[in-house]
Protein backbone atom coordinates (compact mmCIF):
# COMPACT_ATOMS: atom_id res chain seq x y z
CA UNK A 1 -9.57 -13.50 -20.43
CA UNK A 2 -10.90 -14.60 -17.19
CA UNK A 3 -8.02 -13.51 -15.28
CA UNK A 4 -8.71 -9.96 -17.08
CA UNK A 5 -12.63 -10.50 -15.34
CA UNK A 6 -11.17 -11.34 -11.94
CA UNK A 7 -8.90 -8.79 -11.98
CA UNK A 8 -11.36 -6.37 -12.56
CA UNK A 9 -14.05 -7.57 -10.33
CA UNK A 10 -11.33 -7.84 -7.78
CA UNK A 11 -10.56 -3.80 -8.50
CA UNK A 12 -14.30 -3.11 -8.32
CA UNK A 13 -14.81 -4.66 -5.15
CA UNK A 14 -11.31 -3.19 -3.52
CA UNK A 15 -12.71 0.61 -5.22
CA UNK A 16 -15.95 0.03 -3.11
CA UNK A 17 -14.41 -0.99 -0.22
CA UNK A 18 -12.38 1.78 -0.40
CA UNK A 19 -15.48 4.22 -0.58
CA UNK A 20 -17.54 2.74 1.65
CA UNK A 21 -14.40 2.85 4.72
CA UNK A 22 -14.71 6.55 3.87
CA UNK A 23 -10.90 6.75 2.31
CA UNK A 24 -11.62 8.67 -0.55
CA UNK A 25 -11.79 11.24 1.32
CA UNK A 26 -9.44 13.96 1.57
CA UNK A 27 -9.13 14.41 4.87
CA UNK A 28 -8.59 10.57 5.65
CA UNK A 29 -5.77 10.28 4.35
CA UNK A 30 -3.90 13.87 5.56
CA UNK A 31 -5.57 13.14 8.93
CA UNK A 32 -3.02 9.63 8.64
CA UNK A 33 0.14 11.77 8.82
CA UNK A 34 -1.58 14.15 11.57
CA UNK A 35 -1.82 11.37 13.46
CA UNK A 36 -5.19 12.06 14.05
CA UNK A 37 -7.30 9.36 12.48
CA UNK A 38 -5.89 5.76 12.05
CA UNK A 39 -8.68 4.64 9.67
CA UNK A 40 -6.18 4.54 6.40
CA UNK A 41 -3.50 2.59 8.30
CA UNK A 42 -5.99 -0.09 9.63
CA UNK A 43 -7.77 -0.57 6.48
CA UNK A 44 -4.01 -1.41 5.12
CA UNK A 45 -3.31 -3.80 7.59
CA UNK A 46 -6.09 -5.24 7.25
CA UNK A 47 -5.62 -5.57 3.88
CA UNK A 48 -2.08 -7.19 4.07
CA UNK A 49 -3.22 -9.95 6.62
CA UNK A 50 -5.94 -11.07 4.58
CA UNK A 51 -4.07 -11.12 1.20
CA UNK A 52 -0.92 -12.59 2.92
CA UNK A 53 -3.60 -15.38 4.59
CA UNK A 54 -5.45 -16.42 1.38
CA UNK A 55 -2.75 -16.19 -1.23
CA UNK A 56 -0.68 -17.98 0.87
CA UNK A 57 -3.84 -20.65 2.04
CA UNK A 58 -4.63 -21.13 -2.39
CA UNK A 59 -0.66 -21.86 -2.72
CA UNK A 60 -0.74 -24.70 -0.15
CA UNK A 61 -4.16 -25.96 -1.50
CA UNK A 62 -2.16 -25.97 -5.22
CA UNK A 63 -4.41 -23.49 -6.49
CA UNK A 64 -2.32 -20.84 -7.34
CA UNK A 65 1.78 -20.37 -8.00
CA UNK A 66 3.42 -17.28 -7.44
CA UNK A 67 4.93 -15.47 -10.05
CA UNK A 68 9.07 -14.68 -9.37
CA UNK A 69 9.69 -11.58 -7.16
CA UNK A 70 11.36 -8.33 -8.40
CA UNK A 71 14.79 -7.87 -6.90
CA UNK A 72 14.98 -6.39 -3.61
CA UNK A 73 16.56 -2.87 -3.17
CA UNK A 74 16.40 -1.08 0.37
CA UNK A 75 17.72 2.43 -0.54
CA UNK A 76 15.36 1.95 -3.58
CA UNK A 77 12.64 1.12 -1.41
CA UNK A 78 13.07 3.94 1.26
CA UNK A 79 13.78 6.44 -1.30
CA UNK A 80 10.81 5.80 -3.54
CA UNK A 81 8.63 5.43 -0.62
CA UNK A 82 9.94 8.91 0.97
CA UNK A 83 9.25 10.32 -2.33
CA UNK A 84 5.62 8.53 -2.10
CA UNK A 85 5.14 9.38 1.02
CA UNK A 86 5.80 13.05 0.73
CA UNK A 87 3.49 13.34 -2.34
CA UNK A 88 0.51 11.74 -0.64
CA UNK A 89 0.56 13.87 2.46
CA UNK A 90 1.13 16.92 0.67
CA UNK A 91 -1.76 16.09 -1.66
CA UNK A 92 -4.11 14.33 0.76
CA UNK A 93 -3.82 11.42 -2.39
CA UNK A 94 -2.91 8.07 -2.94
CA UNK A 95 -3.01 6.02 -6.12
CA UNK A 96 -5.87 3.57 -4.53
CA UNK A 97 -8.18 6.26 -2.90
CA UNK A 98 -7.09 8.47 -6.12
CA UNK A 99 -8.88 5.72 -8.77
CA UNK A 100 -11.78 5.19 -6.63
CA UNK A 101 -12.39 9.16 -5.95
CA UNK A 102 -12.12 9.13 -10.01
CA UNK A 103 -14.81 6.53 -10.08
CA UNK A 104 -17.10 8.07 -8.37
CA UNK A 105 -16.71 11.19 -10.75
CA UNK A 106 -14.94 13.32 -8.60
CA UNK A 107 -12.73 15.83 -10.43
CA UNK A 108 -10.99 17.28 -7.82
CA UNK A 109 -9.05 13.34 -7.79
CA UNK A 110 -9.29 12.40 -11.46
CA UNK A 111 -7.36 16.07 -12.38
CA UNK A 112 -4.54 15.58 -9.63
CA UNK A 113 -4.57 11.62 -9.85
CA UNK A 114 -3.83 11.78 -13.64
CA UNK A 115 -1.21 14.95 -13.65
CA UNK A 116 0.10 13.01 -10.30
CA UNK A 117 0.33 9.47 -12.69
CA UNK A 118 1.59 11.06 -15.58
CA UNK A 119 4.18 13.81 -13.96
CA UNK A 120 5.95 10.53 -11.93
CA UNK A 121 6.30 8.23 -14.51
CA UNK A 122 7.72 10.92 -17.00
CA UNK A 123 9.97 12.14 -13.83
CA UNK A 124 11.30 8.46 -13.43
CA UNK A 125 11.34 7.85 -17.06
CA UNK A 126 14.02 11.15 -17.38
CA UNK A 127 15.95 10.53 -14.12
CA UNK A 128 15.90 6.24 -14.38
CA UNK A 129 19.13 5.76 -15.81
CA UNK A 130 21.27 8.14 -14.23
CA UNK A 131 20.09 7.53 -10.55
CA UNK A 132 18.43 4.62 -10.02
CA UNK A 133 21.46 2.30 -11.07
CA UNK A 134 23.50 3.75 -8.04
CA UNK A 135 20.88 3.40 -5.87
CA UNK A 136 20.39 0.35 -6.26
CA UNK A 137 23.70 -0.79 -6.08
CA UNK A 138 23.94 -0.20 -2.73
CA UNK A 139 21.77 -3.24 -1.16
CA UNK A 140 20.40 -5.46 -3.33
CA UNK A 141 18.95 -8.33 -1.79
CA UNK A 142 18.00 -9.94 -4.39
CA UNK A 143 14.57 -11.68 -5.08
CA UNK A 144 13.68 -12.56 -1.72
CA UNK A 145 10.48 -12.32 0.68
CA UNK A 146 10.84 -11.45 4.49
CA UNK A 147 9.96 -15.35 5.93
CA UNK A 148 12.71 -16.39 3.66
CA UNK A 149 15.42 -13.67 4.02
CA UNK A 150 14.56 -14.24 8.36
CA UNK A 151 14.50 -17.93 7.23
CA UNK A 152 11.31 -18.61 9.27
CA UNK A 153 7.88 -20.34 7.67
CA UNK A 154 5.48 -18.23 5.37
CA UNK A 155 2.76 -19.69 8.46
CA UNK A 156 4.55 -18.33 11.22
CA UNK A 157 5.29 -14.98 9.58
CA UNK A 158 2.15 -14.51 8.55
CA UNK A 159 1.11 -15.38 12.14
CA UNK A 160 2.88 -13.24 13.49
CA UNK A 161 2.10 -9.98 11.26
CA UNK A 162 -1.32 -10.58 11.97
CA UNK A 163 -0.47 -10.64 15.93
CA UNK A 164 1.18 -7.21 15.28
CA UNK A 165 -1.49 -5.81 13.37
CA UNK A 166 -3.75 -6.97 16.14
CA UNK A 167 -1.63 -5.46 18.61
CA UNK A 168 -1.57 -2.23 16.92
CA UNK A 169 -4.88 -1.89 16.22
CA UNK A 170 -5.57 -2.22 20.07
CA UNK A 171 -2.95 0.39 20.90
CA UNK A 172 -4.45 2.48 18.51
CA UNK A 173 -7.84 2.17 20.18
CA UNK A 174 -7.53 1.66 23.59
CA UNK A 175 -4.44 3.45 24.71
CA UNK A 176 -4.77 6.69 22.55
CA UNK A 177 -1.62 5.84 19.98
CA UNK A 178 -3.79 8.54 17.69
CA UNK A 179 -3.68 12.27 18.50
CA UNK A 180 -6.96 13.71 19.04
CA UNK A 181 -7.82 16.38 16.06
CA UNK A 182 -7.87 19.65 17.44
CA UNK A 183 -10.13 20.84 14.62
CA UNK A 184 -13.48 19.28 15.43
């Protein structure tokens, strides 16, 4: 049960954050694929460095195990997340500002978000057997994680994403890596 509680506290809080950085928003998240404002793929980053940095920190204090990973497929990957991708700048949604827009009682998310939900999962539930098997096929690599497919230390990679993030963040910023939106 009290995994249930932290789970959902942990939802809360990641709902609020997601509100209060101004991503439930529409035009946050089309504004992403515009080029024009950066705030969605910071907020990510973000996001990764601090859950790869404590989940990583509770496993070396013994705190926590992690669970086995799925089974690694590229083509999968890059055709589900084409697919994804496509969807959420054509809609100006994704799943995580989608549930929080819904939580704050917003219709024009919870109508989309739920007819979004329910049309892909009936769409992959149709089309699963007949073309996900070949896709996958083609490169499976198996359950692994990037330090140890590059065979480098979960410290060191972890390191070194948050170096990158860093690094983008400042090109972002400071040397105009994000268009300037013509519309304001």
């Amino acid at each position: 049960m009290a995994n249930y509680i932290i789970t959902l506290v942990l939802g809360i809080f990641f709902g609020f954050s997601l509100n209060k950085a101004g991503l439930t928003k529409y035009h946050k998240i089309v504004n992403v694929f515009r080029f024009t404002d950066m705030a969605v793929l910071k907020f990510m980053m973000t996001a990764l460095v601090v859950s790869m940095s404590g989940l990583y920190a509770l496993r070396g204090l013994g705190l926590v195990t992690f669970p086995n990973v799925p089974a690694t497929y590229i083509v999968g990957n890059l055709v589900g997340g084409l697919i994804f991708g496509v969807g959420m700048a054509l809609s100006g949604y994704c799943p995580g500002t989608c549930a929080a827009g819904a939580g704050e009682g917003k219709m024009d998310y919870l109508i989309p978000g739920v007819l979004g939900f329910l049309t892909g999962a009936v769409l992959f539930g149709l089309t699963y057997q007949q073309v996900f098997p070949p896709i996958n096929a083609i490169a499976n690599y198996g359950n692994a994680i990037i330090p140890e497919l590059w065979n480098v230390s979960a410290f060191l990679f972890i390191t070194m994403f948050t170096l990158m993030s860093l690094l983008l963040f400042y090109l972002i910023d400071r040397v105009g890596w994000q268009r300037k939106d013509s519309h304001q």
